[in-house]
PDB file of N, CA and C in Angstrom:
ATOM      1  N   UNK A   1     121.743 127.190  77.227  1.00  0.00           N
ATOM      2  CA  UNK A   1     120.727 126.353  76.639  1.00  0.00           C
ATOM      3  C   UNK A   1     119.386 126.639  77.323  1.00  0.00           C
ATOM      4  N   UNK A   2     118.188 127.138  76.311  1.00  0.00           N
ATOM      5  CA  UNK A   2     117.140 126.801  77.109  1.00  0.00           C
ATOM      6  C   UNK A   2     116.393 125.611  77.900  1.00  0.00           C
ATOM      7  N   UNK A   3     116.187 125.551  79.160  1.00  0.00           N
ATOM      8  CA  UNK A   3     115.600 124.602  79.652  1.00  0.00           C
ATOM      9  C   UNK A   3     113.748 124.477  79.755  1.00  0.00           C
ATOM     10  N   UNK A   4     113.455 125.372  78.538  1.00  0.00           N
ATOM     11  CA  UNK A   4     111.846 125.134  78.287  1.00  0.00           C
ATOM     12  C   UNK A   4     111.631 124.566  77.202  1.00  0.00           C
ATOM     13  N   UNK A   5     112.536 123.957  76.880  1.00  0.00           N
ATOM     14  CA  UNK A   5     112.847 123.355  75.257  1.00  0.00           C
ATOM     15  C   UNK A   5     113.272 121.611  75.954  1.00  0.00           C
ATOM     16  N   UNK A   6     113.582 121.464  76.897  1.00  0.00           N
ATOM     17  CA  UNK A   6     113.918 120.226  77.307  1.00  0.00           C
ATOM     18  C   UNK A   6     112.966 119.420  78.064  1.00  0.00           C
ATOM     19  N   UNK A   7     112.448 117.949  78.108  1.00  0.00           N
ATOM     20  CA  UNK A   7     111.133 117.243  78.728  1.00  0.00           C
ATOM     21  C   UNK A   7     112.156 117.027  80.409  1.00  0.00           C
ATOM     22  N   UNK A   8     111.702 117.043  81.315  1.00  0.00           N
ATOM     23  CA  UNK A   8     111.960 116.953  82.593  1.00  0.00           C
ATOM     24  C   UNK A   8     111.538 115.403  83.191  1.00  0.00           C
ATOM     25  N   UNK A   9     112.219 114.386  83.512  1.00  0.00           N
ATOM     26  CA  UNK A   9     111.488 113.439  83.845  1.00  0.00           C
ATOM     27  C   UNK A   9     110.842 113.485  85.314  1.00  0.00           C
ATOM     28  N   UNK A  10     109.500 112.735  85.370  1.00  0.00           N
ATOM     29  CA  UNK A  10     108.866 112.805  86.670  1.00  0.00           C
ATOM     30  C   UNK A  10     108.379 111.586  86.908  1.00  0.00           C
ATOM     31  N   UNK A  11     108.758 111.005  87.841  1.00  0.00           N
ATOM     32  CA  UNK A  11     108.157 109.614  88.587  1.00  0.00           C
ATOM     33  C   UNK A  11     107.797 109.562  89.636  1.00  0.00           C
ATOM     34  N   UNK A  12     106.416 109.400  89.040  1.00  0.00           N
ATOM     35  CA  UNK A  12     105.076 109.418  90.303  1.00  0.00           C
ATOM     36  C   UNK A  12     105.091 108.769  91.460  1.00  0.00           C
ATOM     37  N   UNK A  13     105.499 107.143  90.958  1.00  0.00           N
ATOM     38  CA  UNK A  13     105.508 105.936  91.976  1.00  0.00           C
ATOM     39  C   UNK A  13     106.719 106.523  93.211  1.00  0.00           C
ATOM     40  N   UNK A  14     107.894 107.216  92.643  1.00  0.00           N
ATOM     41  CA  UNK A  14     108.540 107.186  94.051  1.00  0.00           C
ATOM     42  C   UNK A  14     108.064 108.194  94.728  1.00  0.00           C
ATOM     43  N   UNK A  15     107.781 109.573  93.867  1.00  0.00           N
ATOM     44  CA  UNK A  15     107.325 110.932  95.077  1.00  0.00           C
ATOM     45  C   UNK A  15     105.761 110.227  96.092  1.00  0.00           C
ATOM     46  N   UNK A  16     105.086 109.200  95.375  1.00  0.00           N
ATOM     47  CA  UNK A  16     103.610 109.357  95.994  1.00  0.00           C
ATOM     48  C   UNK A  16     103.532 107.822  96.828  1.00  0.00           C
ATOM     49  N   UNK A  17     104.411 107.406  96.284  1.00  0.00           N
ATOM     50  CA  UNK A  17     104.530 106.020  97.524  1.00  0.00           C
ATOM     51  C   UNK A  17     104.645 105.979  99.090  1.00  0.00           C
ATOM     52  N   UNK A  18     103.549 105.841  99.845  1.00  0.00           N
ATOM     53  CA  UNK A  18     103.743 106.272 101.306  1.00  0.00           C
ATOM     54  C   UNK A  18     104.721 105.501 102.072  1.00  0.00           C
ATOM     55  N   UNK A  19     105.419 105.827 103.013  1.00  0.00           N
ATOM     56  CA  UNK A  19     106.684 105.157 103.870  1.00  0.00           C
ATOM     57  C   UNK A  19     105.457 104.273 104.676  1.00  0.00           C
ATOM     58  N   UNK A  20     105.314 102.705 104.644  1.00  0.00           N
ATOM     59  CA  UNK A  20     104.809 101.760 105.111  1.00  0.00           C
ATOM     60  C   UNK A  20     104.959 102.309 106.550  1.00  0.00           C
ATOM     61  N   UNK A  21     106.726 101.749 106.826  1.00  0.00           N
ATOM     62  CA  UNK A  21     106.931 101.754 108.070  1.00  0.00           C
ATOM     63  C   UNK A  21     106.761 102.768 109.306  1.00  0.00           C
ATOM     64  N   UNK A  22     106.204 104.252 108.492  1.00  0.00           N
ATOM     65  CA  UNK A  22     105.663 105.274 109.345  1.00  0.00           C
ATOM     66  C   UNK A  22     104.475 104.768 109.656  1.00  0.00           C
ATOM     67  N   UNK A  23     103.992 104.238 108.622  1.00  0.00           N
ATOM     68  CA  UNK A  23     102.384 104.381 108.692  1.00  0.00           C
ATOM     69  C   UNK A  23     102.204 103.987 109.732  1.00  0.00           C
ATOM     70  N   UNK A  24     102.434 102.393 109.676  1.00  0.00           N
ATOM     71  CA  UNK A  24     102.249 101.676 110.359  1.00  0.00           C
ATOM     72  C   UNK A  24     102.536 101.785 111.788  1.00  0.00           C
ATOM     73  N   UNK A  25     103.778 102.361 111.987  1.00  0.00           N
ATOM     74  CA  UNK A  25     104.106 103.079 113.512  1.00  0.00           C
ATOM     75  C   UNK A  25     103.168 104.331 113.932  1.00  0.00           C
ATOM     76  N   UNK A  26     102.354 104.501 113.248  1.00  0.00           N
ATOM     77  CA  UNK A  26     101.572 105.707 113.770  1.00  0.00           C
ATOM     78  C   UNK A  26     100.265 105.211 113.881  1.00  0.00           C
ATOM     79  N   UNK A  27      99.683 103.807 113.169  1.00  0.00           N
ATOM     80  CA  UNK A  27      98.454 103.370 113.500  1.00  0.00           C
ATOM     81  C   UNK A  27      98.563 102.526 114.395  1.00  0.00           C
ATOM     82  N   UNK A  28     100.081 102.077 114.738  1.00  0.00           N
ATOM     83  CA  UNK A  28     100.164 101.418 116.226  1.00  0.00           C
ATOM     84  C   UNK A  28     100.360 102.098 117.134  1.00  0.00           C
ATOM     85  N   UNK A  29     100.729 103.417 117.332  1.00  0.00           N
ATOM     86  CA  UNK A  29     100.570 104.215 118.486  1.00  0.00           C
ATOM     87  C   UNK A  29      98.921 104.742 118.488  1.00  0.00           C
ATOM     88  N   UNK A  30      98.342 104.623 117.823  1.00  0.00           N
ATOM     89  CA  UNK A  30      96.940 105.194 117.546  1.00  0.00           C
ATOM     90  C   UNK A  30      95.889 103.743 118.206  1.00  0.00           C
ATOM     91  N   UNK A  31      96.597 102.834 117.999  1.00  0.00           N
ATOM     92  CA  UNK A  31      95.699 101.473 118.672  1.00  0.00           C
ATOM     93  C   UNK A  31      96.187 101.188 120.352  1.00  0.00           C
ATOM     94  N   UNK A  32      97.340 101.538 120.555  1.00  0.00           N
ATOM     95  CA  UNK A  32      97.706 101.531 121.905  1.00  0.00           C
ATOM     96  C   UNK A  32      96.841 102.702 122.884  1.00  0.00           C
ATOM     97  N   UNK A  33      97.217 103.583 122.160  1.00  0.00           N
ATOM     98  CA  UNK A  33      96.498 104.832 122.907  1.00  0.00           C
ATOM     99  C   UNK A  33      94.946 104.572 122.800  1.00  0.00           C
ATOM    100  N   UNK A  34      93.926 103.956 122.307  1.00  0.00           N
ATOM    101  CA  UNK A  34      92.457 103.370 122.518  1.00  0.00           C
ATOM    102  C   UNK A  34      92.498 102.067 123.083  1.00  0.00           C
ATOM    103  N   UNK A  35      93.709 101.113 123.615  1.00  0.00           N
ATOM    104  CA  UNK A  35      93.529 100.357 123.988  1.00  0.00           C
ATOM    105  C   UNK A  35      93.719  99.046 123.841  1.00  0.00           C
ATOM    106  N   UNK A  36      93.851  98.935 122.325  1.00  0.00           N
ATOM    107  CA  UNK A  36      94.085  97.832 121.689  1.00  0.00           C
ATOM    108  C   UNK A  36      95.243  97.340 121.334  1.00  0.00           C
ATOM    109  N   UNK A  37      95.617  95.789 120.888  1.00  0.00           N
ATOM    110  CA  UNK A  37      96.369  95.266 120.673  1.00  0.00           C
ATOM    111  C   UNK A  37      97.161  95.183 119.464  1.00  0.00           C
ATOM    112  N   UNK A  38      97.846  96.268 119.228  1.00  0.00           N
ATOM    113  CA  UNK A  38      98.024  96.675 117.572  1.00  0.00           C
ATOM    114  C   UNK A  38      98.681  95.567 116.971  1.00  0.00           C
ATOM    115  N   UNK A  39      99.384  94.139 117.688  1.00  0.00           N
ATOM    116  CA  UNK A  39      99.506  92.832 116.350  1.00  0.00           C
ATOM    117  C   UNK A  39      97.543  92.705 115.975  1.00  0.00           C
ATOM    118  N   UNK A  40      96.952  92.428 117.114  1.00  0.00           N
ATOM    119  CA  UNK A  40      96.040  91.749 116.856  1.00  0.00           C
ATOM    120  C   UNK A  40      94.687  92.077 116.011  1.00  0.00           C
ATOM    121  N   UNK A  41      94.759  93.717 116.418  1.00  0.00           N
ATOM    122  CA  UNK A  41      94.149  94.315 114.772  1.00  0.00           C
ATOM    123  C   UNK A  41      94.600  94.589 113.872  1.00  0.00           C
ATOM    124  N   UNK A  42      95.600  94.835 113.772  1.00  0.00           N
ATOM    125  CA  UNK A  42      96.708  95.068 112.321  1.00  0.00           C
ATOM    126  C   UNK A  42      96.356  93.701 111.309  1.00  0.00           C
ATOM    127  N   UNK A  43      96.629  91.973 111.852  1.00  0.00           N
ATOM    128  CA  UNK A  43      96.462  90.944 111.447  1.00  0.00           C
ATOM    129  C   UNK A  43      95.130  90.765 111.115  1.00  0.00           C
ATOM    130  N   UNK A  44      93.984  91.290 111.883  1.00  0.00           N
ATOM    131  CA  UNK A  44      93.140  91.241 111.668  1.00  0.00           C
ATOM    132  C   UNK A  44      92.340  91.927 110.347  1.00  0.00           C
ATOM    133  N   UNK A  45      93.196  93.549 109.960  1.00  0.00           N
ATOM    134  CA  UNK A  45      92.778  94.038 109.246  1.00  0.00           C
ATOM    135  C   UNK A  45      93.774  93.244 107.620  1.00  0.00           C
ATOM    136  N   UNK A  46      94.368  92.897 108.040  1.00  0.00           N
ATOM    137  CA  UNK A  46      95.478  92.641 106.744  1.00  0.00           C
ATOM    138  C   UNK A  46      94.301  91.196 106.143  1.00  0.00           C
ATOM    139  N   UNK A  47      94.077  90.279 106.961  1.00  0.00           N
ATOM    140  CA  UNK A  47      93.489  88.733 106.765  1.00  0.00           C
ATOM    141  C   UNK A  47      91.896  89.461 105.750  1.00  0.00           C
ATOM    142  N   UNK A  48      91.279  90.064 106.923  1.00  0.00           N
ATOM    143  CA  UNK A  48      90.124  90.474 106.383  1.00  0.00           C
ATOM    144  C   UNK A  48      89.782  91.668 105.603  1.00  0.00           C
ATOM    145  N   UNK A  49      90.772  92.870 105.309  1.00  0.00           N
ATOM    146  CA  UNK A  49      90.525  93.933 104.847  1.00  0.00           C
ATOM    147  C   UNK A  49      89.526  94.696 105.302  1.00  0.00           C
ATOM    148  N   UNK A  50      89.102  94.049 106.336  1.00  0.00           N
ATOM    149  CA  UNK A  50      87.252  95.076 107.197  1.00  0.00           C
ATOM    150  C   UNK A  50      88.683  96.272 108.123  1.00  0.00           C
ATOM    151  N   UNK A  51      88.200  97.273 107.418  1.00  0.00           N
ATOM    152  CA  UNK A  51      88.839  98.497 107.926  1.00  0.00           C
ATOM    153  C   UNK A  51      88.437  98.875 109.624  1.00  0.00           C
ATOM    154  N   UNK A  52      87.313  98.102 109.975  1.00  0.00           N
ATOM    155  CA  UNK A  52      86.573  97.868 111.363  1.00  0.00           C
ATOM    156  C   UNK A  52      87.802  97.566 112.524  1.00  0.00           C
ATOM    157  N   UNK A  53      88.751  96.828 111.905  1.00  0.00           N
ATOM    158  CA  UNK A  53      89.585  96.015 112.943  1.00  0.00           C
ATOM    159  C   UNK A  53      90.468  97.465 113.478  1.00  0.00           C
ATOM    160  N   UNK A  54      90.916  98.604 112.748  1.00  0.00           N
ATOM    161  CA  UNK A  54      91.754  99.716 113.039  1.00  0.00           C
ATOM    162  C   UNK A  54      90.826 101.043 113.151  1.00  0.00           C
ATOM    163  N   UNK A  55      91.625 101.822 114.860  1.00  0.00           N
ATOM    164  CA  UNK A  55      90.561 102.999 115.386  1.00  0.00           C
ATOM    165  C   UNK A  55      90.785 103.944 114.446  1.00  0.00           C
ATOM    166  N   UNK A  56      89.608 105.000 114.215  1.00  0.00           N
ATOM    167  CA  UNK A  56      90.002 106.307 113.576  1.00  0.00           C
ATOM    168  C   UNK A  56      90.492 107.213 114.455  1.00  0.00           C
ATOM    169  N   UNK A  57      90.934 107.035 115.582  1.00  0.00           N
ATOM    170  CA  UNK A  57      91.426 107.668 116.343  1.00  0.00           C
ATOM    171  C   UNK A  57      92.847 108.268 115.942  1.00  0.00           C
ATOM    172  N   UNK A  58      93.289 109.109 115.700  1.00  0.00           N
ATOM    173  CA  UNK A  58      94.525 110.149 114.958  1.00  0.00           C
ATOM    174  C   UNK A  58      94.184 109.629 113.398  1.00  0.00           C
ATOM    175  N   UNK A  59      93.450 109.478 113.065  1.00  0.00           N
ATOM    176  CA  UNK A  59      93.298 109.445 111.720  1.00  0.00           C
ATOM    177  C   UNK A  59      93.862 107.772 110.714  1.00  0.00           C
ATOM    178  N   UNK A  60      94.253 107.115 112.199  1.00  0.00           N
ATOM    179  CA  UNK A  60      95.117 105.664 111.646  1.00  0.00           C
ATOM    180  C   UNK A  60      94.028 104.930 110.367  1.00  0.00           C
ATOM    181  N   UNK A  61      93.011 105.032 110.588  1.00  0.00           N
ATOM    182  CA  UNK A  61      92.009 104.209 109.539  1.00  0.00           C
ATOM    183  C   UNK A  61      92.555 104.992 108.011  1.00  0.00           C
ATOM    184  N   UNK A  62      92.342 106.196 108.105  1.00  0.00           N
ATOM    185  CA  UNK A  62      92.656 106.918 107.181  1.00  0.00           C
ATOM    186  C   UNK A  62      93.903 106.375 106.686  1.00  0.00           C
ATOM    187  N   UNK A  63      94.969 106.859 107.315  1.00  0.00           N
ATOM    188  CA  UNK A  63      96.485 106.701 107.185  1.00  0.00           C
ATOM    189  C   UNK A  63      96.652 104.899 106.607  1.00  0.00           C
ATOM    190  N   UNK A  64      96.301 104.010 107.183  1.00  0.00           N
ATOM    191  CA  UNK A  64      96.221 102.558 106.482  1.00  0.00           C
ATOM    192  C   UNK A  64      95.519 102.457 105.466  1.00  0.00           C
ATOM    193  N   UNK A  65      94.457 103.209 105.280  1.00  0.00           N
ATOM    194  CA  UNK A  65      93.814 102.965 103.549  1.00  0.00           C
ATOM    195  C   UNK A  65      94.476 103.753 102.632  1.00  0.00           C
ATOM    196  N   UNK A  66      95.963 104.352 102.731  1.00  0.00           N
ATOM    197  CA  UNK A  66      96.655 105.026 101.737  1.00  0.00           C
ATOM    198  C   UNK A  66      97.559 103.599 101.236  1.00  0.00           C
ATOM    199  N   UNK A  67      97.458 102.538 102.230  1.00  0.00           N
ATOM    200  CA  UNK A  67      98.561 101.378 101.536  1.00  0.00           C
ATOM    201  C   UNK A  67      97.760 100.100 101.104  1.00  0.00           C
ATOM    202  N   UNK A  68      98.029  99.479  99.982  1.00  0.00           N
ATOM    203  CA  UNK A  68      97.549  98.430  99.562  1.00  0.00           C
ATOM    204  C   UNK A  68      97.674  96.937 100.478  1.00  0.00           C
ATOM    205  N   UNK A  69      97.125  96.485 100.755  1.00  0.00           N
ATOM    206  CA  UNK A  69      97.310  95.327 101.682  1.00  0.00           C
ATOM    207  C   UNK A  69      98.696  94.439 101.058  1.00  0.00           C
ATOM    208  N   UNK A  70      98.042  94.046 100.243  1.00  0.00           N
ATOM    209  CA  UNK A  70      99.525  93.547  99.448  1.00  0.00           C
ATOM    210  C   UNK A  70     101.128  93.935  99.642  1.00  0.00           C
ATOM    211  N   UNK A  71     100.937  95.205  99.331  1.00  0.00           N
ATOM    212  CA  UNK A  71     102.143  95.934  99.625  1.00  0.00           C
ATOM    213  C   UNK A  71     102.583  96.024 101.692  1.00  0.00           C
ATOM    214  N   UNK A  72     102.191  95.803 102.172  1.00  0.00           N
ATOM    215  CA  UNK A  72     101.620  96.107 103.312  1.00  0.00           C
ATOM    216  C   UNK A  72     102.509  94.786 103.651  1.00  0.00           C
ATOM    217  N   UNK A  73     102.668  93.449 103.528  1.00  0.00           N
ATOM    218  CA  UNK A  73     102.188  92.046 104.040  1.00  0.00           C
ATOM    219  C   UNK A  73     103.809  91.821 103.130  1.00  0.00           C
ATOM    220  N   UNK A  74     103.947  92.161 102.199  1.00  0.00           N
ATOM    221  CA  UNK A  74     105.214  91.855 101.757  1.00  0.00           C
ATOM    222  C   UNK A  74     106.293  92.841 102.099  1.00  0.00           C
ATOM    223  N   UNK A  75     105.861  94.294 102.542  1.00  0.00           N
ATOM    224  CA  UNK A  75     106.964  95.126 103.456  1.00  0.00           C
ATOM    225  C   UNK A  75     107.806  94.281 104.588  1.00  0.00           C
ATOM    226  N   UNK A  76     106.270  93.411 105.304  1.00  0.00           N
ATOM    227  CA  UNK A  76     106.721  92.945 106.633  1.00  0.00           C
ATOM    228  C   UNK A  76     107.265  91.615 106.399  1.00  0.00           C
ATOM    229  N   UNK A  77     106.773  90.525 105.197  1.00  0.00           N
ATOM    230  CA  UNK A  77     107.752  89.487 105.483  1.00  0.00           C
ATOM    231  C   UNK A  77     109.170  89.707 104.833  1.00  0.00           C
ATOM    232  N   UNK A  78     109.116  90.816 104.321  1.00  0.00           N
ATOM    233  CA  UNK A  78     110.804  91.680 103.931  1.00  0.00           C
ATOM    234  C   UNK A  78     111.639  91.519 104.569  1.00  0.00           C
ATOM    235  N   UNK A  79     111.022  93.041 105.671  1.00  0.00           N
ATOM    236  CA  UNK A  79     111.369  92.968 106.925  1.00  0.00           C
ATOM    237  C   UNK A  79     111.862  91.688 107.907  1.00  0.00           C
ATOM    238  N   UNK A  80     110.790  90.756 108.008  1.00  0.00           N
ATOM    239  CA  UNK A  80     111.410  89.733 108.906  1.00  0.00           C
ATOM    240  C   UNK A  80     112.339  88.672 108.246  1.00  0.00           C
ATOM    241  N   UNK A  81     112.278  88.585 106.812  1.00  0.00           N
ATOM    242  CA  UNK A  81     113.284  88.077 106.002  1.00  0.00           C
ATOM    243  C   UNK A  81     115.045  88.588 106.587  1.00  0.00           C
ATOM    244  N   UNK A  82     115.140  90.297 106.319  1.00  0.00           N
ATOM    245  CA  UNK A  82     116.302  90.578 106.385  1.00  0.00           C
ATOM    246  C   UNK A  82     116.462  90.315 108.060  1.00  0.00           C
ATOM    247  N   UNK A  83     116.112  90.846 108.598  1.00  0.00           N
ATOM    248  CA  UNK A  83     116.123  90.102 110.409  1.00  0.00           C
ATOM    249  C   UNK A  83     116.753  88.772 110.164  1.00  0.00           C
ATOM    250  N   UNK A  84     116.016  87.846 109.866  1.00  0.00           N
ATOM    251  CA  UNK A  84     117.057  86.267 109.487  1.00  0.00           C
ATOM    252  C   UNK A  84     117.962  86.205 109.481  1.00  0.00           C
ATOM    253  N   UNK A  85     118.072  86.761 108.029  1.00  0.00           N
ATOM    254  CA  UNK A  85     119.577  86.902 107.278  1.00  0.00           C
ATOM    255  C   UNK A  85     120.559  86.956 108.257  1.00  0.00           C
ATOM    256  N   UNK A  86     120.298  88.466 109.107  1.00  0.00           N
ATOM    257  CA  UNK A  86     121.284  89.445 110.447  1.00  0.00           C
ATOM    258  C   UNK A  86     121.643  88.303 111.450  1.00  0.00           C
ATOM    259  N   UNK A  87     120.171  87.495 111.957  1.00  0.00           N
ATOM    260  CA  UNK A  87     120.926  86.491 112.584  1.00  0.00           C
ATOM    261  C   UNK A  87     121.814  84.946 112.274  1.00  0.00           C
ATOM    262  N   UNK A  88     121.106  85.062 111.291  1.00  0.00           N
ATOM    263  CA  UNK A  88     121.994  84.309 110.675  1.00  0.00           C
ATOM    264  C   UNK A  88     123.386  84.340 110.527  1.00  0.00           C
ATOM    265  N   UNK A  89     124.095  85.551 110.258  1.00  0.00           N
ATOM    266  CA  UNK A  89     125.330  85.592 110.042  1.00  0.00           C
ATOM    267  C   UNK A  89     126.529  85.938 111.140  1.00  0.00           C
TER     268      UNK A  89
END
């Protein structure tokens, strides 16, 4: 059978969706290494969206404006959701 005769499906959202939980581990090693308190600008940048609160130092400013805040804030009460659960049971 030819396969140039057949439509191929492609879904964008999963190949281009960035892994949160890297990100985020790499703009907290990027705030430790300048000094800072990576809860306390992370919260800071999530509340206010001023990209000011996170260093460009390894590129973390960059790397956090690939994720939507939204998406961002519901990864983590996910996260501390399933944590519960674990102790919970």
């Amino acid at each position: 059978m030819d396969k140039a005769n057949h439509t191929r499906m492609f879904s964008s959202a999963e190949s281009s969706t960035p892994d949160i939980g890297s990100i985020l581990k790499e703009v907290s090693a990027a705030l430790v290494e300048k000094g800072y308190e990576p809860m306390d600008q992370l919260v800071g940048f999530l509340v206010s969206g001023d990209p000011s609160y996170i260093t460009s130092h390894r590129n973390a400013r960059t790397l956090l404006s690939q994720l939507e805040r939204d998406d961002v804030l519901e990864e983590v009460v996910q996260f501390y959701l399933d944590h519960l659960d674990n102790e919970t049971r």
